[in-house]
C-alpha atoms as a PDB file:
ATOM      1  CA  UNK A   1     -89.732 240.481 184.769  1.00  0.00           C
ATOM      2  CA  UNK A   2     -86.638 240.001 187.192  1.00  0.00           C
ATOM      3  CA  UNK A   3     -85.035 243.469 188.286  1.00  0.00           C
ATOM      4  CA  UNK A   4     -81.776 244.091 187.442  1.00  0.00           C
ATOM      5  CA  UNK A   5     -79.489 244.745 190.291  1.00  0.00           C
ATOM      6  CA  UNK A   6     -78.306 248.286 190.789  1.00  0.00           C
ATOM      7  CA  UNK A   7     -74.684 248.291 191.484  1.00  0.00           C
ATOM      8  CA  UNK A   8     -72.437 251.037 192.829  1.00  0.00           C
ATOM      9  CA  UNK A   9     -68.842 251.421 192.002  1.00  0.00           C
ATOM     10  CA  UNK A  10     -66.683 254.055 194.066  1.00  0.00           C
ATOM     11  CA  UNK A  11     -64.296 256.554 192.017  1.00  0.00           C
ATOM     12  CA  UNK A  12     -61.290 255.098 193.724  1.00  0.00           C
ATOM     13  CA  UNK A  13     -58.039 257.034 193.388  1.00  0.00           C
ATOM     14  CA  UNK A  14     -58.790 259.292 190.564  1.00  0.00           C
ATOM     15  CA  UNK A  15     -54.211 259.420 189.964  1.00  0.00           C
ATOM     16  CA  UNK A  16     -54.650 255.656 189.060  1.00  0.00           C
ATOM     17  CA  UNK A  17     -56.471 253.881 186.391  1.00  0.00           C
ATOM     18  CA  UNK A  18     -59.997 253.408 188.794  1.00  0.00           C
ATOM     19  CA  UNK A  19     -61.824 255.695 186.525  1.00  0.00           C
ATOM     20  CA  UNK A  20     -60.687 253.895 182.908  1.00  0.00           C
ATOM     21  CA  UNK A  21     -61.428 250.589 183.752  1.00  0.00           C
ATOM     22  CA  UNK A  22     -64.811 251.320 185.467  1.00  0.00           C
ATOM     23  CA  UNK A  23     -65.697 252.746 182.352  1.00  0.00           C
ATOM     24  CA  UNK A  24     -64.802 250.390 180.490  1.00  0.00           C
ATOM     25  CA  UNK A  25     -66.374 247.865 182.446  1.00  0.00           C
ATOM     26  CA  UNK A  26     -69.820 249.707 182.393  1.00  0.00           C
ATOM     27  CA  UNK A  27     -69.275 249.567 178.496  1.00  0.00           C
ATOM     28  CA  UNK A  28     -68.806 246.122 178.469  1.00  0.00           C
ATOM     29  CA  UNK A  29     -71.597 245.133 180.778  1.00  0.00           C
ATOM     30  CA  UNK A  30     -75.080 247.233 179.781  1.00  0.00           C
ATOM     31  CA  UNK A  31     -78.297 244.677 180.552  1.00  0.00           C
ATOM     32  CA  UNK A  32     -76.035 242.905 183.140  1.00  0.00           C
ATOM     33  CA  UNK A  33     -77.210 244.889 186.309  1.00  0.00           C
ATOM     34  CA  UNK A  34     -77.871 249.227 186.505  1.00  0.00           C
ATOM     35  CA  UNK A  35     -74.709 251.353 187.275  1.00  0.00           C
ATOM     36  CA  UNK A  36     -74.566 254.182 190.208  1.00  0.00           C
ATOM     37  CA  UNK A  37     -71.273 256.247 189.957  1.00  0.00           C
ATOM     38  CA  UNK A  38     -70.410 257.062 193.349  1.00  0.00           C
ATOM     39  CA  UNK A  39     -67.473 260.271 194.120  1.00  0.00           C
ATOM     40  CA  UNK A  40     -66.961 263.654 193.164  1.00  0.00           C
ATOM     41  CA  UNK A  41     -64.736 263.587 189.380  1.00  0.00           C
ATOM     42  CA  UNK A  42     -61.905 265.568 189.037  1.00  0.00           C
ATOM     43  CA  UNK A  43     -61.200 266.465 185.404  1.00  0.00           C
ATOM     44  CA  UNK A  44     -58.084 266.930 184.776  1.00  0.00           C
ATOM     45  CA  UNK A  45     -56.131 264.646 187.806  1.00  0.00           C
ATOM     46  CA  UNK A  46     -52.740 264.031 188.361  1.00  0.00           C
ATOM     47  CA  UNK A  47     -51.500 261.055 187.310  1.00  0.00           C
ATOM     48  CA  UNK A  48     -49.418 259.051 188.927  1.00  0.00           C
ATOM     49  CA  UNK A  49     -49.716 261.543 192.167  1.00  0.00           C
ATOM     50  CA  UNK A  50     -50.263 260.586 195.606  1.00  0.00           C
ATOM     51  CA  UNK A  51     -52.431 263.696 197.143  1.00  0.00           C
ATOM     52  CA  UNK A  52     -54.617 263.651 200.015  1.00  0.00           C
ATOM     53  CA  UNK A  53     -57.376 265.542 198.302  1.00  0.00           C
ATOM     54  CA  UNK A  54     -57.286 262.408 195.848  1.00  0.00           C
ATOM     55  CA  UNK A  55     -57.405 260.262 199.439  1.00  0.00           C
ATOM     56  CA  UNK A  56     -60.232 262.270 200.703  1.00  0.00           C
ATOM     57  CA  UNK A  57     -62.428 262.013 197.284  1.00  0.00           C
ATOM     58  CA  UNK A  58     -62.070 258.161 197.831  1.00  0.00           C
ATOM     59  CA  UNK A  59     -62.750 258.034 201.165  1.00  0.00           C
ATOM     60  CA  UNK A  60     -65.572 259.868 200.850  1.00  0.00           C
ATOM     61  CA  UNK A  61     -66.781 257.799 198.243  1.00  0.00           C
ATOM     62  CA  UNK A  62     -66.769 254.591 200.003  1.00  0.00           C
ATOM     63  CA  UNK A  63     -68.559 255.979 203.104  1.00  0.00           C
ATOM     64  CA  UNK A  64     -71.245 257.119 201.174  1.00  0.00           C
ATOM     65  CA  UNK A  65     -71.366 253.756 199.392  1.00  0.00           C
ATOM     66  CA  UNK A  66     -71.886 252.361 202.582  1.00  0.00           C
ATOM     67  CA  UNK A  67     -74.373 254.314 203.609  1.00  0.00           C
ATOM     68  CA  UNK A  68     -76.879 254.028 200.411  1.00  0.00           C
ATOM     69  CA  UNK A  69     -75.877 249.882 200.172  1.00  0.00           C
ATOM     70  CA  UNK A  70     -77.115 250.017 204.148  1.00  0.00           C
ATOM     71  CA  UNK A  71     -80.117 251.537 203.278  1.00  0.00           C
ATOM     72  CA  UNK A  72     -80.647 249.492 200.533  1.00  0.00           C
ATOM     73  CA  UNK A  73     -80.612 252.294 197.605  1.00  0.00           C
ATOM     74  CA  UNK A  74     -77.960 249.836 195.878  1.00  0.00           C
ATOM     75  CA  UNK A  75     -77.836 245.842 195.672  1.00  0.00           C
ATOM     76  CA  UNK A  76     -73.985 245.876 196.316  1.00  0.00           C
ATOM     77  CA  UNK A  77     -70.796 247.815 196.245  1.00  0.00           C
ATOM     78  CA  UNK A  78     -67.964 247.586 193.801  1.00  0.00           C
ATOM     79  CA  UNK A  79     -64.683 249.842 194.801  1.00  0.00           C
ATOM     80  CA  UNK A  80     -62.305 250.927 192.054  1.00  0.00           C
ATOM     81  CA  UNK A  81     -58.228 250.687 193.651  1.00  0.00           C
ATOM     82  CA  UNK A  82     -57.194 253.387 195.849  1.00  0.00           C
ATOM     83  CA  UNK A  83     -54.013 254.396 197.152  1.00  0.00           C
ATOM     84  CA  UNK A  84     -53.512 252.973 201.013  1.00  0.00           C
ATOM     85  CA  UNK A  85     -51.129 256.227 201.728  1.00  0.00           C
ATOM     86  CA  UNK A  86     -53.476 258.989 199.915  1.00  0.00           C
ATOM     87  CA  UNK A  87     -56.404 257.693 201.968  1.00  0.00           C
ATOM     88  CA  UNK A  88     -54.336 258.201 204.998  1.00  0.00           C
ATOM     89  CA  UNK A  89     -52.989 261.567 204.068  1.00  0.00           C
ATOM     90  CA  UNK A  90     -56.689 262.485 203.153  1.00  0.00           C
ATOM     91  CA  UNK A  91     -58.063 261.540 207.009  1.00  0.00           C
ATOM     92  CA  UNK A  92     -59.787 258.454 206.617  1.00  0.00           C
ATOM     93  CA  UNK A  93     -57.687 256.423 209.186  1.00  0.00           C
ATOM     94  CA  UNK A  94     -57.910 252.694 207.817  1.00  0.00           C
ATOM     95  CA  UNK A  95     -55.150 250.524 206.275  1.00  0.00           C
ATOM     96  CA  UNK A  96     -56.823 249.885 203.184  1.00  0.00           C
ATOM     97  CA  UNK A  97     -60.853 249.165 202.242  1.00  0.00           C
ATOM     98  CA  UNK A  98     -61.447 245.748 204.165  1.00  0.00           C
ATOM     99  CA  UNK A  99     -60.828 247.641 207.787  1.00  0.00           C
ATOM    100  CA  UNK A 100     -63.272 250.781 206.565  1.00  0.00           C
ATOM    101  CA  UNK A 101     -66.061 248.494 205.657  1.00  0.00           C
ATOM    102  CA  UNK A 102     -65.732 246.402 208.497  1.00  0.00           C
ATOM    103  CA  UNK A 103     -65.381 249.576 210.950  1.00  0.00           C
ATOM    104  CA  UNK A 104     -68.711 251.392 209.925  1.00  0.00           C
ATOM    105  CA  UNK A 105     -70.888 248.417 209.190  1.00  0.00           C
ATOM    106  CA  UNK A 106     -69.757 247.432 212.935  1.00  0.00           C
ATOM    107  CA  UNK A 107     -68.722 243.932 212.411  1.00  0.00           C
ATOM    108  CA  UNK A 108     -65.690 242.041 213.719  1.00  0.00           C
ATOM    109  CA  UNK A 109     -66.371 238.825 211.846  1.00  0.00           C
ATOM    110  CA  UNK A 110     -65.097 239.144 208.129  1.00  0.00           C
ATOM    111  CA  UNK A 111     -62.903 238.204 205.993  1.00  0.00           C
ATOM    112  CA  UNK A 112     -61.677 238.420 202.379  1.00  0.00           C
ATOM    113  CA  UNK A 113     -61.715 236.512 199.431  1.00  0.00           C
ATOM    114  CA  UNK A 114     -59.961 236.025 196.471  1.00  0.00           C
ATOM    115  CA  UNK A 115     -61.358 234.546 193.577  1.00  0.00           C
ATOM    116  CA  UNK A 116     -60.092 233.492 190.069  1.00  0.00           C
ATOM    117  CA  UNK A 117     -62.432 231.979 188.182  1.00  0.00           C
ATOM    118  CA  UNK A 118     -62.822 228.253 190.032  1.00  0.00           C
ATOM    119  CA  UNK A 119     -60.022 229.170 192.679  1.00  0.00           C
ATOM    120  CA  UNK A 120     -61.167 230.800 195.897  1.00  0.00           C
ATOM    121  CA  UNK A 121     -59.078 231.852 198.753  1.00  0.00           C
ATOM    122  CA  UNK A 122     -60.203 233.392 202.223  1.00  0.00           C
ATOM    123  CA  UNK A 123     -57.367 234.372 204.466  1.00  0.00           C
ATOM    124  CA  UNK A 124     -57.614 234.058 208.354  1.00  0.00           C
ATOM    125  CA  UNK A 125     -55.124 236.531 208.818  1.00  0.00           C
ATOM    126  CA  UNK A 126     -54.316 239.611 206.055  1.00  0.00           C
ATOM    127  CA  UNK A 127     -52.610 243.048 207.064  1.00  0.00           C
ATOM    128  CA  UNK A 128     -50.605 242.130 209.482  1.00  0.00           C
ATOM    129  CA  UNK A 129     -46.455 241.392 210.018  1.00  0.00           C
ATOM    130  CA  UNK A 130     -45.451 237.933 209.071  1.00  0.00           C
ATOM    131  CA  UNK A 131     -43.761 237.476 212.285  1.00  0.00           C
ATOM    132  CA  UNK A 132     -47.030 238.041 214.175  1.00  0.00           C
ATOM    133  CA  UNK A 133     -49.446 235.450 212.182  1.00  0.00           C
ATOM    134  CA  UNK A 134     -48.155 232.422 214.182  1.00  0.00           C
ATOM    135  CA  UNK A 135     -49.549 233.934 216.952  1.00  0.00           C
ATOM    136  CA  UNK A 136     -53.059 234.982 215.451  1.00  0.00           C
ATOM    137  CA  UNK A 137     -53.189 231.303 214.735  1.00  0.00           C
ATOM    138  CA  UNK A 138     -56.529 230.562 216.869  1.00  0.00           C
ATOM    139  CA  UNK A 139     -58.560 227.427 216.898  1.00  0.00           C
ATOM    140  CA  UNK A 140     -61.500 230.008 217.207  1.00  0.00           C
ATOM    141  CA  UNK A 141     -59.948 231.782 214.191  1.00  0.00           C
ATOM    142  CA  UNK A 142     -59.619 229.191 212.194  1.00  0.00           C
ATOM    143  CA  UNK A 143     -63.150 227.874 213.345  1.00  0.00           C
ATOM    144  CA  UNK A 144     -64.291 230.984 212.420  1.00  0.00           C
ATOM    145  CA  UNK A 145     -62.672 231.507 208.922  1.00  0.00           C
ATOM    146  CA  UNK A 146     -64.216 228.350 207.656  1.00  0.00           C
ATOM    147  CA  UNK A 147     -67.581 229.436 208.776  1.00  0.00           C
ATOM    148  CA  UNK A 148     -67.060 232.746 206.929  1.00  0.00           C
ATOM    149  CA  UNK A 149     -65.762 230.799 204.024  1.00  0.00           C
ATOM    150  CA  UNK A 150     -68.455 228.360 203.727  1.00  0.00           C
ATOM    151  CA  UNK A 151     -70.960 231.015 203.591  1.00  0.00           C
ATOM    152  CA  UNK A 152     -69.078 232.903 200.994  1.00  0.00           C
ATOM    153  CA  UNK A 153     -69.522 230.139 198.702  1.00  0.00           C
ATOM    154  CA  UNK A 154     -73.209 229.973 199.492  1.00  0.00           C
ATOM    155  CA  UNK A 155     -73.730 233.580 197.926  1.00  0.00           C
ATOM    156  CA  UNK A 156     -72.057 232.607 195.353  1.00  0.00           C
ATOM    157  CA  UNK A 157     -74.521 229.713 194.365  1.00  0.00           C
ATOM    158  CA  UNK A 158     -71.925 226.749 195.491  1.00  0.00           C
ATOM    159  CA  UNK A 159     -75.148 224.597 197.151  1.00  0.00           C
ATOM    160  CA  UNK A 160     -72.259 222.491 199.008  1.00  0.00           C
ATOM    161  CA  UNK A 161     -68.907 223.749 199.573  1.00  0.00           C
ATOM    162  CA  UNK A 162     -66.087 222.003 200.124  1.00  0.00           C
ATOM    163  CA  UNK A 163     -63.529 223.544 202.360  1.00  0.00           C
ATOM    164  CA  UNK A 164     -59.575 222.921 202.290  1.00  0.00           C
ATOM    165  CA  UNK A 165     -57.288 224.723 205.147  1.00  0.00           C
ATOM    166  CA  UNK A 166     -53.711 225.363 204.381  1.00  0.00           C
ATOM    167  CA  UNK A 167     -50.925 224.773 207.190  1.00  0.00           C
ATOM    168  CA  UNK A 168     -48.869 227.242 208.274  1.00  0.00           C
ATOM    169  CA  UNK A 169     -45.909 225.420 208.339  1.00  0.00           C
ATOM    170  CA  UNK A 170     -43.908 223.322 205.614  1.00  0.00           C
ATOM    171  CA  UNK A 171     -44.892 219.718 205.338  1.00  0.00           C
ATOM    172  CA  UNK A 172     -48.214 220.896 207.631  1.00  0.00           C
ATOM    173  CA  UNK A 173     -44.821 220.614 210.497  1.00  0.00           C
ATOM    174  CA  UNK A 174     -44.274 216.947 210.469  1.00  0.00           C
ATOM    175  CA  UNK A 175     -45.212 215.697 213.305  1.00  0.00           C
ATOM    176  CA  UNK A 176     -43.737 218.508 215.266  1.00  0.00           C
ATOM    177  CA  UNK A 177     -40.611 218.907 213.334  1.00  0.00           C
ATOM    178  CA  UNK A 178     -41.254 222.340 211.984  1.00  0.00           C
ATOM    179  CA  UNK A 179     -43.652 223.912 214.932  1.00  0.00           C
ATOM    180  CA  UNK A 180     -46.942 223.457 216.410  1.00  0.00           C
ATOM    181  CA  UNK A 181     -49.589 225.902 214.905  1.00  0.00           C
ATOM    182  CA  UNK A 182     -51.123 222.901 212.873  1.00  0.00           C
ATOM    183  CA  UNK A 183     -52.677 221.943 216.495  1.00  0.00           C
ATOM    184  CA  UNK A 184     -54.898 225.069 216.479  1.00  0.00           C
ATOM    185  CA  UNK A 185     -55.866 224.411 213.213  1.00  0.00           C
ATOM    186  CA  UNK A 186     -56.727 220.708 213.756  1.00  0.00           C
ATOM    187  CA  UNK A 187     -58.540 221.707 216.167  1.00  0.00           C
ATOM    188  CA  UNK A 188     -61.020 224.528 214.177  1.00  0.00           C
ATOM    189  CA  UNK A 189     -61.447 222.105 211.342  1.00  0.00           C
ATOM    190  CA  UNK A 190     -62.537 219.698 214.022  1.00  0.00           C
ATOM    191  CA  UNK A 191     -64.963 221.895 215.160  1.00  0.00           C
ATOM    192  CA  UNK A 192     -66.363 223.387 211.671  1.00  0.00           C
ATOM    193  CA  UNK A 193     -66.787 219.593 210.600  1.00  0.00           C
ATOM    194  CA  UNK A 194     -69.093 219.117 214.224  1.00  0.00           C
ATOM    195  CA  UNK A 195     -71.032 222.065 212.528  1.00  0.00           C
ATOM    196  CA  UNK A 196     -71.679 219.673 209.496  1.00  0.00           C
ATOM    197  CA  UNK A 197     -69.409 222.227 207.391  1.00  0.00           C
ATOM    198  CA  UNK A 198     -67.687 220.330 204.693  1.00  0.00           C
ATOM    199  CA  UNK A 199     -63.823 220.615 205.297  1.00  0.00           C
ATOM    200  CA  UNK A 200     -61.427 218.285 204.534  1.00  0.00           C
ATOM    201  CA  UNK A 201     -60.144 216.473 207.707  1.00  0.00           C
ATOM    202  CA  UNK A 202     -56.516 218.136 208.288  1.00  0.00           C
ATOM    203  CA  UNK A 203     -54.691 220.728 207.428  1.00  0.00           C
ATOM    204  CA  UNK A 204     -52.912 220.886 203.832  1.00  0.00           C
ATOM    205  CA  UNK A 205     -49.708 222.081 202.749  1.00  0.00           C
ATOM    206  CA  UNK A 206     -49.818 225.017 200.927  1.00  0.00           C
ATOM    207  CA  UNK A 207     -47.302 223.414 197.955  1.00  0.00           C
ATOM    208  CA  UNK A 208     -50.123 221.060 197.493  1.00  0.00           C
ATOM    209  CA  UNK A 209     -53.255 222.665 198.416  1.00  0.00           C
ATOM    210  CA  UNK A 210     -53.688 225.345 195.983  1.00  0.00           C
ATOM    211  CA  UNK A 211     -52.381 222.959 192.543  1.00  0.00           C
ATOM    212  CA  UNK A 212     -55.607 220.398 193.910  1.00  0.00           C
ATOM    213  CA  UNK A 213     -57.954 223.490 194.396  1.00  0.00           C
ATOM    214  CA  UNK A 214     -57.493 224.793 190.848  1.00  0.00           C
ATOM    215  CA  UNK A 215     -57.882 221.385 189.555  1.00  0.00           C
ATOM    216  CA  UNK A 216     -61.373 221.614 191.581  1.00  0.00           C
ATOM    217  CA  UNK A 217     -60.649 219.097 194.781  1.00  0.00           C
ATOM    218  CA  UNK A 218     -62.348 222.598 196.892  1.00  0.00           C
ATOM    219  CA  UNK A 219     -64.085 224.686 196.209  1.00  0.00           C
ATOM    220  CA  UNK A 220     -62.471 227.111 198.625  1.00  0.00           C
ATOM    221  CA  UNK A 221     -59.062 227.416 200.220  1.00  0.00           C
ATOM    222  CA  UNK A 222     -58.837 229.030 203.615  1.00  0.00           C
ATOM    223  CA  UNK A 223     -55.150 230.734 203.739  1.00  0.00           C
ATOM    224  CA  UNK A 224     -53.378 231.354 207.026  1.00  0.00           C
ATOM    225  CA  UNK A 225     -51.543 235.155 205.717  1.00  0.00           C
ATOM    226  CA  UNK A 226     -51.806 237.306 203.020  1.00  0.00           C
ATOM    227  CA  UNK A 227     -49.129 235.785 200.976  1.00  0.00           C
ATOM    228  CA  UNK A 228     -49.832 232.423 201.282  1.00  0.00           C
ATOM    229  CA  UNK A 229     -53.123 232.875 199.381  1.00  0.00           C
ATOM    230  CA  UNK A 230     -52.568 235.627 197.118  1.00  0.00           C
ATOM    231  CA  UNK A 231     -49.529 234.704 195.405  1.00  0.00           C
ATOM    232  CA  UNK A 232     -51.017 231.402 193.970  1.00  0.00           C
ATOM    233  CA  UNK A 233     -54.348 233.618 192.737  1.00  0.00           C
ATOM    234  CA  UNK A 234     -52.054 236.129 190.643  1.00  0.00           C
ATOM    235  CA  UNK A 235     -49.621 233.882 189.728  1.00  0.00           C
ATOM    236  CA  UNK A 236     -52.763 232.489 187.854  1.00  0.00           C
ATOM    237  CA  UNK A 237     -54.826 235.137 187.220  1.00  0.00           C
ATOM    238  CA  UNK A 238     -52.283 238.106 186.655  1.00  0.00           C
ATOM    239  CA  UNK A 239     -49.880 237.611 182.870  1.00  0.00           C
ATOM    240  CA  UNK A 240     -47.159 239.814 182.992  1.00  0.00           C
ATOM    241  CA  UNK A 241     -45.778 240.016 178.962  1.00  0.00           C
ATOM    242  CA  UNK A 242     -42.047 241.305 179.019  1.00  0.00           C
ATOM    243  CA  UNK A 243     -42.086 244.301 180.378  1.00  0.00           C
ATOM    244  CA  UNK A 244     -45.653 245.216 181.707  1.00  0.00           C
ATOM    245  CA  UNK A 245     -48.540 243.793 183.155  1.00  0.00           C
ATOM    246  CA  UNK A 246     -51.408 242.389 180.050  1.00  0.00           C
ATOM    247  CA  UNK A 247     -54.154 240.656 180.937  1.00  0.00           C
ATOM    248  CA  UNK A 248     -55.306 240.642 184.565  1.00  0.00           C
ATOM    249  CA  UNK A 249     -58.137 238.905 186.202  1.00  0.00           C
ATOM    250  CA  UNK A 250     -58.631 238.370 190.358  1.00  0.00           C
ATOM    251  CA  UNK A 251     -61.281 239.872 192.685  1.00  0.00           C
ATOM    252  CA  UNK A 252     -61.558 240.418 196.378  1.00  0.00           C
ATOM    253  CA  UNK A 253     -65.110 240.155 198.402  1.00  0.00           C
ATOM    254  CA  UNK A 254     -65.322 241.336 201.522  1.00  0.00           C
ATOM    255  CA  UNK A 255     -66.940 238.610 203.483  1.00  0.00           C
ATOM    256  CA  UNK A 256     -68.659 238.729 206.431  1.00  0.00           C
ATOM    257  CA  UNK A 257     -70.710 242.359 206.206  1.00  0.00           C
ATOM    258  CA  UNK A 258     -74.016 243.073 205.651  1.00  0.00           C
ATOM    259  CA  UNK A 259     -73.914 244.482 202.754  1.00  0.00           C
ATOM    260  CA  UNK A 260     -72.084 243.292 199.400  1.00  0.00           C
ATOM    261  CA  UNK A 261     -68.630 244.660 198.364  1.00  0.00           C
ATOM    262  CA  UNK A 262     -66.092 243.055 195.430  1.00  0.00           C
ATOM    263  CA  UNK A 263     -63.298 244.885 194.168  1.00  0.00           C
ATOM    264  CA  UNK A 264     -60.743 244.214 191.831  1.00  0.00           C
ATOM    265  CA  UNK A 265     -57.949 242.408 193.187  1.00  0.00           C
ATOM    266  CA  UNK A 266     -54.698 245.057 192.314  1.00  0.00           C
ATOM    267  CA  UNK A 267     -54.172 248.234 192.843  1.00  0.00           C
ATOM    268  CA  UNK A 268     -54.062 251.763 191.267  1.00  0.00           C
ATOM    269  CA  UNK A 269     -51.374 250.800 188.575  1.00  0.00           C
ATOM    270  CA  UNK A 270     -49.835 254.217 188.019  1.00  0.00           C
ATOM    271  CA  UNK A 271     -47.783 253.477 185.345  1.00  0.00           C
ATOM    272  CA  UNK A 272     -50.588 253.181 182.930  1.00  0.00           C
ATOM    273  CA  UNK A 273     -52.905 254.990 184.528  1.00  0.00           C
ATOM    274  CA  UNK A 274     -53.895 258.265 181.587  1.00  0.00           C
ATOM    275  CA  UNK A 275     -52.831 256.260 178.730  1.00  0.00           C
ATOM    276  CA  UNK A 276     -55.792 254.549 178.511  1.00  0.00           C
ATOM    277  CA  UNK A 277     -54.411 250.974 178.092  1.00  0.00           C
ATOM    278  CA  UNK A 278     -55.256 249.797 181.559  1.00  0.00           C
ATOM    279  CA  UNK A 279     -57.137 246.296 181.425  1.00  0.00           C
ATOM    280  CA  UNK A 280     -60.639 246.092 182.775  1.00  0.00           C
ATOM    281  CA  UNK A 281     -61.084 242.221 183.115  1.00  0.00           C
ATOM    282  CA  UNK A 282     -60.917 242.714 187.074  1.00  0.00           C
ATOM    283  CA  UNK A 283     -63.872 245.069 187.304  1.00  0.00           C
ATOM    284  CA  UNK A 284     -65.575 242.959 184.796  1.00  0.00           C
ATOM    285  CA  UNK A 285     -65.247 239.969 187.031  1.00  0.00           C
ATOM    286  CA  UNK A 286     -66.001 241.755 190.565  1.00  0.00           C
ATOM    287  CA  UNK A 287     -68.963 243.866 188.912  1.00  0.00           C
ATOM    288  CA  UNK A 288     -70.390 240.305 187.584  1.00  0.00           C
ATOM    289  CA  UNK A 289     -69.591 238.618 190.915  1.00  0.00           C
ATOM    290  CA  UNK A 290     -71.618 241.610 192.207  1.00  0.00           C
ATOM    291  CA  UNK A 291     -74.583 240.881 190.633  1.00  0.00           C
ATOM    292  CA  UNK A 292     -74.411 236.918 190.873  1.00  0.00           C
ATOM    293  CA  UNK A 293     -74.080 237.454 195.151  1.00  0.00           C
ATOM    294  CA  UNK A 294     -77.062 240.218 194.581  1.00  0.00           C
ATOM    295  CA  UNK A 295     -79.081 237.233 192.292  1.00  0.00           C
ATOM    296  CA  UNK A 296     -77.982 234.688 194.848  1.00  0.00           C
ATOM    297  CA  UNK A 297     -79.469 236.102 197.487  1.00  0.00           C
ATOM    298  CA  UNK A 298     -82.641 237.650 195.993  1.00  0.00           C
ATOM    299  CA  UNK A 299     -83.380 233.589 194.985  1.00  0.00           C
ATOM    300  CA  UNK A 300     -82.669 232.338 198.565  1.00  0.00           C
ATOM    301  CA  UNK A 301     -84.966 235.753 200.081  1.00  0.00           C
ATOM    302  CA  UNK A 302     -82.216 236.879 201.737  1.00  0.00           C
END
C-alpha cells in the first residue's frame, strides 16, 4: 500500500488569514497526504497587526520546517503568507521566504516558480530594483534558470519540458533598436539547447509569450523580473469581483533546494483575515503540488 506523504505547513503570520485557509485546506484534503502543523498558535491574535512577536512565531516556524524536511521527518514543506516587515521586526533577517530557505539549506542555485494550473513561470531575477535587472542579465543566469526550470517540470511529472524565455526588452529589442540584453540571453538558450534541454531557439516577447504558454506552446516560461512573470499568473489565476478579491488560485515552489517547499502565491490579506471568508484554493493547489513533487520523486527513487 503506497504511503501517503506527510506534509508540513508553517503557521505563517498568525494577523493574516495563514491559519483559516490552512484549515480549511486540511478539511478539504483528508486521504490526500498526512498533515504536520508546524508554529506555536496564538489564540486570540491581532488582526490585521504587524508585530514582531507575530514575525518571530513565523520565523521560527519555517526554520524548524527546515530542519525536520532536512532530516526527512516530512516529505515537503508548505508555508502559509507571512508578513515581509513582521519577520524583519521579529529578527529573522531575510526579505521574504525564498532567501531563508535558500540561506540555511546553503544553496545559491534556486529559483521560484509560479504555477497556475498549465501556466508555469520561473523568474531569473525576483527581489530586486527594476533598474538593476538589466544588469543581472547573465548568459550564465539565464543558462542557469533554464536548467532550474527544466528540472522543475521534471518533479512535477512533465517527462519532456518545453522551455520558452521571455526578452527583456519590447519587440525582444529589434535588432538593437531597444537595447542589447537579448544577446546574453541568446546566448544561455544556446547553451541550455547544447545540454539537450528543450528551449525554444530565441528569446520571446513577453506580449506574446505568456498568451502561447497558456494556450500550452511551453510548458514553462522563464521570466527575466518579478513583474514580468507574475502579473500574467494573477491576472489569470487571481478574480477580483467589485470590490474584493473572490476566488484565488497561484502557487510558488521554491526551486532549486533540497528539500520541497510550495506556498501560496499572495500574501497575508489583512482585510479578511478573522472574518473567516478568506479563500483557500491557493493552499489547496500548493498542498496538492506538494504531494505530486513528493509522489514524483518517490516514483523516479529520488
Amino acid at each position: 500500500m503506497k504511503k501517503l506523504p506527510l506534509i508540513g505547513i508553517t503557521i505563517g503570520d498568525q494577523a493574516g488569514i495563514g491559519v483559516e485557509i490552512r484549515n480549511k485546506a486540511i478539511n478539504a484534503l483528508q486521504g490526500l497526504c498526512y498533515f504536520r502543523k508546524i508554529g506555536e498558535e496564538i489564540e486570540k491574535p491581532e488582526y490585521g497587526k504587524v508585530k514582531a512577536h507575530y514575525g518571530y512565531i513565523a520565523g521560527k516556524a519555517i526554520k524548524q520546517a527546515i530542519d525536520l524536511a532536512t532530516l526527512k521527518e516530512i516529505d515537503a514543506i508548505v508555508t502559509c503568507p507571512i508578513n515581509k516587515e513582521g519577520l524583519q521586526l521579529g529578527g529573522w533577517q531575510y526579505p521574504g521566504h525564498t532567501e531563508m530557505l535558500a540561506s540555511y539549506c546553503n544553496v545559491k542555485d534556486y529559483a521560484m516558480m509560479l504555477v497556475h494550473k498549465n501556466l508555469r513561470v520561473v523568474h531569473a531575477t525576483t527581489h530586486v530594483a527594476l533598474r538593476d535587472v538589466p544588469d543581472l542579465i547573465t548568459t550564465d543566469r539565464i543558462y542557469r534558470t533554464i536548467k532550474t526550470a527544466f528540472g522543475g517540470c521534471k518533479d512535477l511529472g512533465i517527462e519532456e519540458p518545453y522551455i520558452g524565455v521571455c526578452a527583456l526588452n519590447p519587440h525582444a529589442n529589434d535588432g538593437g533598436l531597444f537595447g542589447n540584453e537579448e544577446v546574453y540571453i541568446q546566448a544561455g538558450i544556446e547553451k541550455a539547447r547544447k545540454d539537450g534541454i528543450k528551449v525554444f531557439e530565441k528569446p520571446v516577447p513577453s506580449d506574446v509569450i505568456f498568451a502561447k504558454a497558456a494556450g500550452g506552446a511551453f510548458d514553462c516560461v522563464v521570466a527575466m523580473y518579478h513583474d514580468q512573470g507574475h502579473i500574467p499568473l494573477k491576472t489569470l489565476g487571481f478574480h477580483w469581483d467589485k470590490d474584493q478579491w473572490g476566488e484565488m488560485d497561484g502557487v510558488n515552489i521554491t526551486l532549486g533546494l533540497p528539500i520541497i517547499r510550495t506556498s501560496p502565491d499572495h500574501g497575508v490579506a489583512y482585510g479578511k483575515a478573522g472574518k473567516g471568508i478568506a479563500d483557500p484554493t491557493s493552499m489547496v493547489s500548493a498542498i496538492k503540488l506538494a504531494v505530486d513533487i513528493v509522489n514524483n520523486r518517490r516514483k523516479n527513487g529520488r
